[in-house]
N, C-alpha and C. Protein backbone atom coordinates (compact mmCIF):
# COMPACT_ATOMS: atom_id res chain seq x y z
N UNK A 1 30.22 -19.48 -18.95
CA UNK A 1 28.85 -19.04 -18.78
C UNK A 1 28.55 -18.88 -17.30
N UNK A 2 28.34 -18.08 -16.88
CA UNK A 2 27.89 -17.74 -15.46
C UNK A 2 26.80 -17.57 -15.24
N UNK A 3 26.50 -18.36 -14.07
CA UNK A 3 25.17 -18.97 -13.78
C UNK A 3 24.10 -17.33 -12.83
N UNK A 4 23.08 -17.31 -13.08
CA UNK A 4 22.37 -16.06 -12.84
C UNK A 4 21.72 -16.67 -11.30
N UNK A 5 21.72 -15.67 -10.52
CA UNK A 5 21.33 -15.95 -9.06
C UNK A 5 20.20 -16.09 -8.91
N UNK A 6 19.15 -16.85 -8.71
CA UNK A 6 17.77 -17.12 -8.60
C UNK A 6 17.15 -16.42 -7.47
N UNK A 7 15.97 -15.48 -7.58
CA UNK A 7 15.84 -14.44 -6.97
C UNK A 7 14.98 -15.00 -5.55
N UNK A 8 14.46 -16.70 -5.95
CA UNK A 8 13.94 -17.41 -4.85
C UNK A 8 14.85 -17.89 -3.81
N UNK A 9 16.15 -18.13 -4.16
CA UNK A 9 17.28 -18.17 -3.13
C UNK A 9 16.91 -16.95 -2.00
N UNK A 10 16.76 -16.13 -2.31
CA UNK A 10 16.89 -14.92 -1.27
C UNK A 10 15.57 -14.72 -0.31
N UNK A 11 15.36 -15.23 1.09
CA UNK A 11 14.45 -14.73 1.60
C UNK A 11 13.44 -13.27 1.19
N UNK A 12 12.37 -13.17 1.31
CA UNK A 12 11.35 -12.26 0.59
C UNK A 12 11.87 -10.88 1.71
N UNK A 13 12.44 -11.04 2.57
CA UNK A 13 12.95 -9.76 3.11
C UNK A 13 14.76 -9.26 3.14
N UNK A 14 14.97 -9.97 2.43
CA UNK A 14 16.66 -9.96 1.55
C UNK A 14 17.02 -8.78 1.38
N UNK A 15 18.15 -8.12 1.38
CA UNK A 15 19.06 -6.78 0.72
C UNK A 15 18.99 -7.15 -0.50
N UNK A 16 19.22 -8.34 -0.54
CA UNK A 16 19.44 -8.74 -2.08
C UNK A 16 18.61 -8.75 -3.20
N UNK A 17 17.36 -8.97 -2.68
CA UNK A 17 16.23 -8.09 -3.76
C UNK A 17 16.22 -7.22 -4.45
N UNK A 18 16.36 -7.38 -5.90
CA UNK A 18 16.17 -6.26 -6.31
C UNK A 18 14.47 -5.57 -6.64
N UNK A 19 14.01 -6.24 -6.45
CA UNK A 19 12.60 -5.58 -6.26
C UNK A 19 11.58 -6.34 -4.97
N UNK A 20 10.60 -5.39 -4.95
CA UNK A 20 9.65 -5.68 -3.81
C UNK A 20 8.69 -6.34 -4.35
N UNK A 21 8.37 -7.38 -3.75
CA UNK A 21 7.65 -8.66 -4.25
C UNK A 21 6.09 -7.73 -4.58
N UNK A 22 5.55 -6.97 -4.14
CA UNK A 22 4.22 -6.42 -4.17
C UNK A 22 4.05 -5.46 -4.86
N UNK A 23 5.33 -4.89 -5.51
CA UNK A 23 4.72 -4.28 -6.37
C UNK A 23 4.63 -4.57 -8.13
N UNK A 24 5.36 -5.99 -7.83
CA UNK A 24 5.07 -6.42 -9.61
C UNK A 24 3.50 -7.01 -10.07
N UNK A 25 3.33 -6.44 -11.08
CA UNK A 25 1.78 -6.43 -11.07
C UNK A 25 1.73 -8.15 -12.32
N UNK A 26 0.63 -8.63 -12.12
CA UNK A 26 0.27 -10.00 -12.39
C UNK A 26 0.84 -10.11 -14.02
N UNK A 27 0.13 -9.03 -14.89
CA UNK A 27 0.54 -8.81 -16.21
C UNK A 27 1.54 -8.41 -16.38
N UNK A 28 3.02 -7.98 -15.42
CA UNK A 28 4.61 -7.98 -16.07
C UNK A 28 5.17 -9.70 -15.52
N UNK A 29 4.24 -10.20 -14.97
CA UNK A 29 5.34 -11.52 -14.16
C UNK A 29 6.17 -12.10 -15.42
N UNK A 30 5.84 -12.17 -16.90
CA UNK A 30 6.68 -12.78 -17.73
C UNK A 30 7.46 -12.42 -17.72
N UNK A 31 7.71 -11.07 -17.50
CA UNK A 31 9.40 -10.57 -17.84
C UNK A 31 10.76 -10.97 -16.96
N UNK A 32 9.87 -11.59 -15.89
CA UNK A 32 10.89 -12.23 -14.98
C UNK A 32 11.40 -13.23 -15.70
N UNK A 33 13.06 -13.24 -14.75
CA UNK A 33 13.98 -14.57 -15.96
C UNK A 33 13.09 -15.96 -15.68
N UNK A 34 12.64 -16.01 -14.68
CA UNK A 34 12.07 -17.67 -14.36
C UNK A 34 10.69 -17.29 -14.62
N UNK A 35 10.41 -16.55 -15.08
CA UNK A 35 8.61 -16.02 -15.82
C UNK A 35 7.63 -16.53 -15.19
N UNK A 36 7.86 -16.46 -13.54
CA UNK A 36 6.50 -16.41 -12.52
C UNK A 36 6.70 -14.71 -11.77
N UNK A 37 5.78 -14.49 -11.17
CA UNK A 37 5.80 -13.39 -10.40
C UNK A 37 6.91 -13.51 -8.99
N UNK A 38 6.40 -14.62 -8.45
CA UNK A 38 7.59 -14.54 -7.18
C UNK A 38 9.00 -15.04 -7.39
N UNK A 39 9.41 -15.77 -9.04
CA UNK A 39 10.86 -15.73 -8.90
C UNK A 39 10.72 -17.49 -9.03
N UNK A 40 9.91 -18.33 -8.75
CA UNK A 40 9.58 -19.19 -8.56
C UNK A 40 9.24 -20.10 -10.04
N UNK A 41 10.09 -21.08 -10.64
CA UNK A 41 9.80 -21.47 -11.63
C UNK A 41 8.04 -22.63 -11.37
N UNK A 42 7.67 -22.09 -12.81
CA UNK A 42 6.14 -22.21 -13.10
C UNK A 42 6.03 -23.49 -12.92
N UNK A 43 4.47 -24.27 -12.02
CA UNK A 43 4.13 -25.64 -12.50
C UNK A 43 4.01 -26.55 -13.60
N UNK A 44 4.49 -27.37 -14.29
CA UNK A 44 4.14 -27.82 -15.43
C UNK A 44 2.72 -27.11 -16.23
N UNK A 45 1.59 -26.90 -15.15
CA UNK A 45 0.19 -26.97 -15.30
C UNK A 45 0.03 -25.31 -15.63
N UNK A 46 1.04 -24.50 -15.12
CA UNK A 46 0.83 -23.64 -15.11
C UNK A 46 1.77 -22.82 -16.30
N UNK A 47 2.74 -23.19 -16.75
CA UNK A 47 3.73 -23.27 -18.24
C UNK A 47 2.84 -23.41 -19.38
N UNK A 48 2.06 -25.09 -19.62
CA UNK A 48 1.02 -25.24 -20.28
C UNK A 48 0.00 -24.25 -20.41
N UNK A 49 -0.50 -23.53 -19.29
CA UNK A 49 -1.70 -22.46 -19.66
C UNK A 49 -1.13 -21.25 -20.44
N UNK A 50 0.15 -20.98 -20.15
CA UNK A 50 0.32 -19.63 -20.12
C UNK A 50 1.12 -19.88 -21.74
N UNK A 51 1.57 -21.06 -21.78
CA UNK A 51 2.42 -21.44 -23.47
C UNK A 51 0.70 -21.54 -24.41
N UNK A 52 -0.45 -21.76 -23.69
CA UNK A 52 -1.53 -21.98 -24.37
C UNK A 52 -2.15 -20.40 -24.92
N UNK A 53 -2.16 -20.21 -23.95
CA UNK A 53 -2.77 -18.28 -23.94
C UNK A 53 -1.64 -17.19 -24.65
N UNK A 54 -0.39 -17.87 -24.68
CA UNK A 54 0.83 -17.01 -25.54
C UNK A 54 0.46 -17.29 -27.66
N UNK A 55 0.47 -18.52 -27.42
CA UNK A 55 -0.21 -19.36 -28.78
C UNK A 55 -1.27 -19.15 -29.06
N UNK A 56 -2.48 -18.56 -28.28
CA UNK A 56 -3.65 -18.26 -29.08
C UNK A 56 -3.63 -16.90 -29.31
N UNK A 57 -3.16 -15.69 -28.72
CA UNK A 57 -2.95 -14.28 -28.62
C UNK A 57 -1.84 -14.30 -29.92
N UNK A 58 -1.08 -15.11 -30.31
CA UNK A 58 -0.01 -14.90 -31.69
C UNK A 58 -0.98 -15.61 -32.81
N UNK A 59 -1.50 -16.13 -32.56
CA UNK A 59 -2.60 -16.94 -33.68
C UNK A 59 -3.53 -15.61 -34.20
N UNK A 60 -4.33 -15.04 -33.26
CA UNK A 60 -5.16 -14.17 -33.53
C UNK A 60 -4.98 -12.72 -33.89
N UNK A 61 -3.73 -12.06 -33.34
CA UNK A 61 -3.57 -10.92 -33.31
C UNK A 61 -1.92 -10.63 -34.08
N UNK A 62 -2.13 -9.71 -34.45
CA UNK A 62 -1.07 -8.73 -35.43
C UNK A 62 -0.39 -7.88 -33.91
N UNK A 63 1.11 -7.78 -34.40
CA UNK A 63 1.91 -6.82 -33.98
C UNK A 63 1.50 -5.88 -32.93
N UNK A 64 0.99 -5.35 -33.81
CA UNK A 64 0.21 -4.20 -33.51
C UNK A 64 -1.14 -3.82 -32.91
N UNK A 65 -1.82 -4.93 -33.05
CA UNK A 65 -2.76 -5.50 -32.15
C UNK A 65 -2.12 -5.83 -30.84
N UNK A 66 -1.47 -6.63 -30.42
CA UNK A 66 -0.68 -6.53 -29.39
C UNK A 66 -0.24 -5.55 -28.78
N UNK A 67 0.24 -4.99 -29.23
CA UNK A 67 1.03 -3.13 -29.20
C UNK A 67 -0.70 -2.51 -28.27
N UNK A 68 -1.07 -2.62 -29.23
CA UNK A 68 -2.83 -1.69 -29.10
C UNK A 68 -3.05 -2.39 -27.66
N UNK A 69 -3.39 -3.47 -27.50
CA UNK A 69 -3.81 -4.16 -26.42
C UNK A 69 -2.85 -3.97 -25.11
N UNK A 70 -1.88 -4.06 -25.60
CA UNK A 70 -0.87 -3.72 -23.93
C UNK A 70 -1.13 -2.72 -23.47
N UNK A 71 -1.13 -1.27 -24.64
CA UNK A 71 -0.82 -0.17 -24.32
C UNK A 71 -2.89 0.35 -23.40
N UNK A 72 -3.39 0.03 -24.28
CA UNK A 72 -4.80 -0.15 -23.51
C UNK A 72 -4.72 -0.51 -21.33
N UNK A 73 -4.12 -1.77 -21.66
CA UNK A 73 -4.33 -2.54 -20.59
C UNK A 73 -3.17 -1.75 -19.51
N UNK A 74 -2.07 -0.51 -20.25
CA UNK A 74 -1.46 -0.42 -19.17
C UNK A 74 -1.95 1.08 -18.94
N UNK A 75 -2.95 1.36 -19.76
CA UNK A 75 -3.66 2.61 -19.58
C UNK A 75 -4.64 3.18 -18.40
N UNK A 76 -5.34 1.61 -18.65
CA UNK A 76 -6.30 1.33 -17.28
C UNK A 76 -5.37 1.29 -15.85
N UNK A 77 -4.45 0.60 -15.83
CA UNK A 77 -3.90 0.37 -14.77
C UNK A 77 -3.37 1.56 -13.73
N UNK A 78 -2.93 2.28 -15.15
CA UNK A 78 -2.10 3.88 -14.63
C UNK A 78 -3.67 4.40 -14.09
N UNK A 79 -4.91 4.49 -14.69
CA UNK A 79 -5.79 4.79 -14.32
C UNK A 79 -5.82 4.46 -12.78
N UNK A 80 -5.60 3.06 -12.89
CA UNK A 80 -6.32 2.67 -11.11
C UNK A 80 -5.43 2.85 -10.41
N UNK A 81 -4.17 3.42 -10.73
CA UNK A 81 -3.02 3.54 -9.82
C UNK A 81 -3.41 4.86 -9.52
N UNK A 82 -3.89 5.55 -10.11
CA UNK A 82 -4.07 7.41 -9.88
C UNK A 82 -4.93 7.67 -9.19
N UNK A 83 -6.36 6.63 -9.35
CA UNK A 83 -7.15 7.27 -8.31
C UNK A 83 -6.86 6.69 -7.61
N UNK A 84 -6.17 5.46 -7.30
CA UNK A 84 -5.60 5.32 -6.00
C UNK A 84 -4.92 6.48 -4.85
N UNK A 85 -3.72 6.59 -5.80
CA UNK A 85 -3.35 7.84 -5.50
C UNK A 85 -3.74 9.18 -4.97
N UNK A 86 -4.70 9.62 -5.55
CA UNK A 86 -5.80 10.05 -5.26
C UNK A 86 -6.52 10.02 -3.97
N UNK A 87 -7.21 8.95 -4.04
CA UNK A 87 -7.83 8.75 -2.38
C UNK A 87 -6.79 8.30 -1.16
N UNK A 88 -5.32 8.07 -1.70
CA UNK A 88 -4.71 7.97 -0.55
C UNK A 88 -4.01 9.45 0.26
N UNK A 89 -4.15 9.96 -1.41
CA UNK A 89 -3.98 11.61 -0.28
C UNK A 89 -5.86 12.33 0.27
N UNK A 90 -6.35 11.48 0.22
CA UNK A 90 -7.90 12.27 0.13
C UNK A 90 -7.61 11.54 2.08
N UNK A 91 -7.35 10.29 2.27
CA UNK A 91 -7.45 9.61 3.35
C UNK A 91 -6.49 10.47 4.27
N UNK A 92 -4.76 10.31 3.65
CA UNK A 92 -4.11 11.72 4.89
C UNK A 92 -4.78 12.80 5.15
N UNK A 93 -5.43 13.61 4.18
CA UNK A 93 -5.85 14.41 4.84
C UNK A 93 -6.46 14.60 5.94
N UNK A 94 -7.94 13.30 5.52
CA UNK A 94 -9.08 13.63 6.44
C UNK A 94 -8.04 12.75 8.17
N UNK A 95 -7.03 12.07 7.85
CA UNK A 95 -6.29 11.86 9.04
C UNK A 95 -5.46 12.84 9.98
N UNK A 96 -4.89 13.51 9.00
CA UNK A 96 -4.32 15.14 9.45
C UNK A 96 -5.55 15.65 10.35
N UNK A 97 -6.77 16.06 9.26
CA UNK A 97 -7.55 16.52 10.25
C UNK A 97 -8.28 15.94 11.68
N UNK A 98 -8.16 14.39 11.50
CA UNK A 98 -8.61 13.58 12.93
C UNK A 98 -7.72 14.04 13.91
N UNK A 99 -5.90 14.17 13.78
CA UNK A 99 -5.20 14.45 14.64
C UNK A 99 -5.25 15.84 15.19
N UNK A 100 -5.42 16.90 14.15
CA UNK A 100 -5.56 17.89 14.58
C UNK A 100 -6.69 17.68 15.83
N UNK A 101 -7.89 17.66 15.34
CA UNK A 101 -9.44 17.24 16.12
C UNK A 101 -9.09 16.63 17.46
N UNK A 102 -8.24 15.60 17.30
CA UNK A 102 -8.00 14.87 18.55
C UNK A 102 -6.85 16.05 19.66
N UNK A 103 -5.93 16.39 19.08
CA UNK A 103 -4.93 17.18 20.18
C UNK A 103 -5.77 18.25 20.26
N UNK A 104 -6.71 18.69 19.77
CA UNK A 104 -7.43 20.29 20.59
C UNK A 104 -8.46 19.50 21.85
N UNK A 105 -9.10 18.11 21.18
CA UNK A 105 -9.64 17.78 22.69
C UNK A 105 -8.79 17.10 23.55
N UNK A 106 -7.50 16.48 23.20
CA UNK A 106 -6.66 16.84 24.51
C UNK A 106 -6.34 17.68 25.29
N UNK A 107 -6.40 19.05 24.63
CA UNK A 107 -6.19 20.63 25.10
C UNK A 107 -6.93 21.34 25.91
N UNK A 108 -8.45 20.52 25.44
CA UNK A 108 -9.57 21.43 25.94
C UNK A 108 -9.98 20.14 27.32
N UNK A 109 -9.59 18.88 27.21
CA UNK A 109 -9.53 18.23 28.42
C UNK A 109 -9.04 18.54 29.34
N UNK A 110 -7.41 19.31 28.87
CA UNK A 110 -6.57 19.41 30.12
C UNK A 110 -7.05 20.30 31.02
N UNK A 111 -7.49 21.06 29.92
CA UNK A 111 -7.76 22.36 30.58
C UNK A 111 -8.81 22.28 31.70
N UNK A 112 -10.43 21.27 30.96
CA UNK A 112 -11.63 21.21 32.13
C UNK A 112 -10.98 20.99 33.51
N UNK A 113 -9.57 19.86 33.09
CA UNK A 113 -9.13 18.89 34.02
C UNK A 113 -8.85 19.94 35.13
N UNK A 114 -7.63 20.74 34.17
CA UNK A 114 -7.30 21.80 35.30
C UNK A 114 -8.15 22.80 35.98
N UNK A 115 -9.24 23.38 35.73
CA UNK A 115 -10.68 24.25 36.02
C UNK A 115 -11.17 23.47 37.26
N UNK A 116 -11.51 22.09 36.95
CA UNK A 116 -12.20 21.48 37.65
C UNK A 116 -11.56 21.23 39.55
N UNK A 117 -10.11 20.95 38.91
CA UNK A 117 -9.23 20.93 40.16
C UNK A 117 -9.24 22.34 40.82
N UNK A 118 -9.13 23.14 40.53
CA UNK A 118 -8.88 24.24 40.62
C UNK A 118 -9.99 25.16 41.36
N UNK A 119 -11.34 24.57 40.42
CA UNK A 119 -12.96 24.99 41.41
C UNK A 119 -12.80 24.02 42.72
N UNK A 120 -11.99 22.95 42.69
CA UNK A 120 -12.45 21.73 43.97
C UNK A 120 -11.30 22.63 45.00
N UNK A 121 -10.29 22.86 44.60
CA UNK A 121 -9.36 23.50 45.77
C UNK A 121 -10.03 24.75 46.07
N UNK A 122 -10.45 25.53 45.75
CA UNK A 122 -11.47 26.93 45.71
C UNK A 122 -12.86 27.18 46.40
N UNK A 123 -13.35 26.18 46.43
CA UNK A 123 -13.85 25.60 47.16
C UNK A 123 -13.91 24.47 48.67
N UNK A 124 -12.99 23.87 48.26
CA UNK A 124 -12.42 24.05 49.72
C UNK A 124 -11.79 24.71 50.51
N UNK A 125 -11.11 25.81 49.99
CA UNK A 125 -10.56 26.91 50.19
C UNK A 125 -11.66 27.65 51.46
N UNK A 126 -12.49 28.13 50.44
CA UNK A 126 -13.90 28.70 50.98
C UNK A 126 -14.61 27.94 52.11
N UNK A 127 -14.87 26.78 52.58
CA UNK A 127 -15.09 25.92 53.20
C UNK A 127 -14.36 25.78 54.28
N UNK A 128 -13.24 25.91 54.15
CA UNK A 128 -12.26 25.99 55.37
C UNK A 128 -12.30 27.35 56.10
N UNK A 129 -12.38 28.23 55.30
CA UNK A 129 -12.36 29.97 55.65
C UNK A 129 -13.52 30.39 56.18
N UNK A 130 -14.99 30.23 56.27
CA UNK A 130 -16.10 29.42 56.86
C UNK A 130 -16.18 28.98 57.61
N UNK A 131 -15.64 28.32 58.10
CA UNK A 131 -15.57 26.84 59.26
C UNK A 131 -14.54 27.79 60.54
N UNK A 132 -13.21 28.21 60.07
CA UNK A 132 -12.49 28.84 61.19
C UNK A 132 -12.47 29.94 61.48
């Protein structure tokens, strides 16, 4: 029998990870072999709740009730993952457009920059040509 590698052995920034600690969401942590989210076997206190809440959800509900209820709960989720999604391309954009915004008033700085130098030598120019 060969013993399975415990995924808490591995520092949280490991090669050896096979997944990224942030993106397992609270409602898959059972499926992990040590059935916490970080890999981390459960507190006594915390075994008890979850052996309590497994036992009242099989007490009350059918198969298929279950079935119904997951598929619900992973409905919403895809939901909040999309408009996530969603406003995170809504956010590049309006960032695209800050950068754009920002390098034309670098452009139009350089430029006063250069005008301005340019009236000051031109002016002294004139000033000198005046004078001798």
């Amino acid at each position: 029998m060969s013993q399975i590698e415990k995924p808490a052995d591995n520092p949280f920034d490991s090669p050896l990870r096979i997944y990224q600690m942030r993106l397992i969401l609270v409602e898959f942590a059972d499926t992990h072999p040590l059935g916490h989210m970080s890999g981390r076997p459960r507190t006594p206190a915390q075994q008890a709740s979850s052996d309590a809440a497994k036992a009242h959800i099989l007490r009350t509900m059918t198969a298929a009730q279950i079935n119904e209820a997951y598929e619900a709960r992973a409905a919403q989720l895809r939901e909040v993952v999309e408009k996530d999604k969603k406003r995170n391309e809504e956010i590049d954009k309006e960032i695209e457009i800050l950068k754009k915004q920002h390098e034309m008033e670098k452009r139009v700085f350089e430029k006063m920059r250069e005008a301005s130098g340019k009236g000051k030598k031109a002016a002294t120019a004139e000033a000198d040509s005046a004078e001798g």
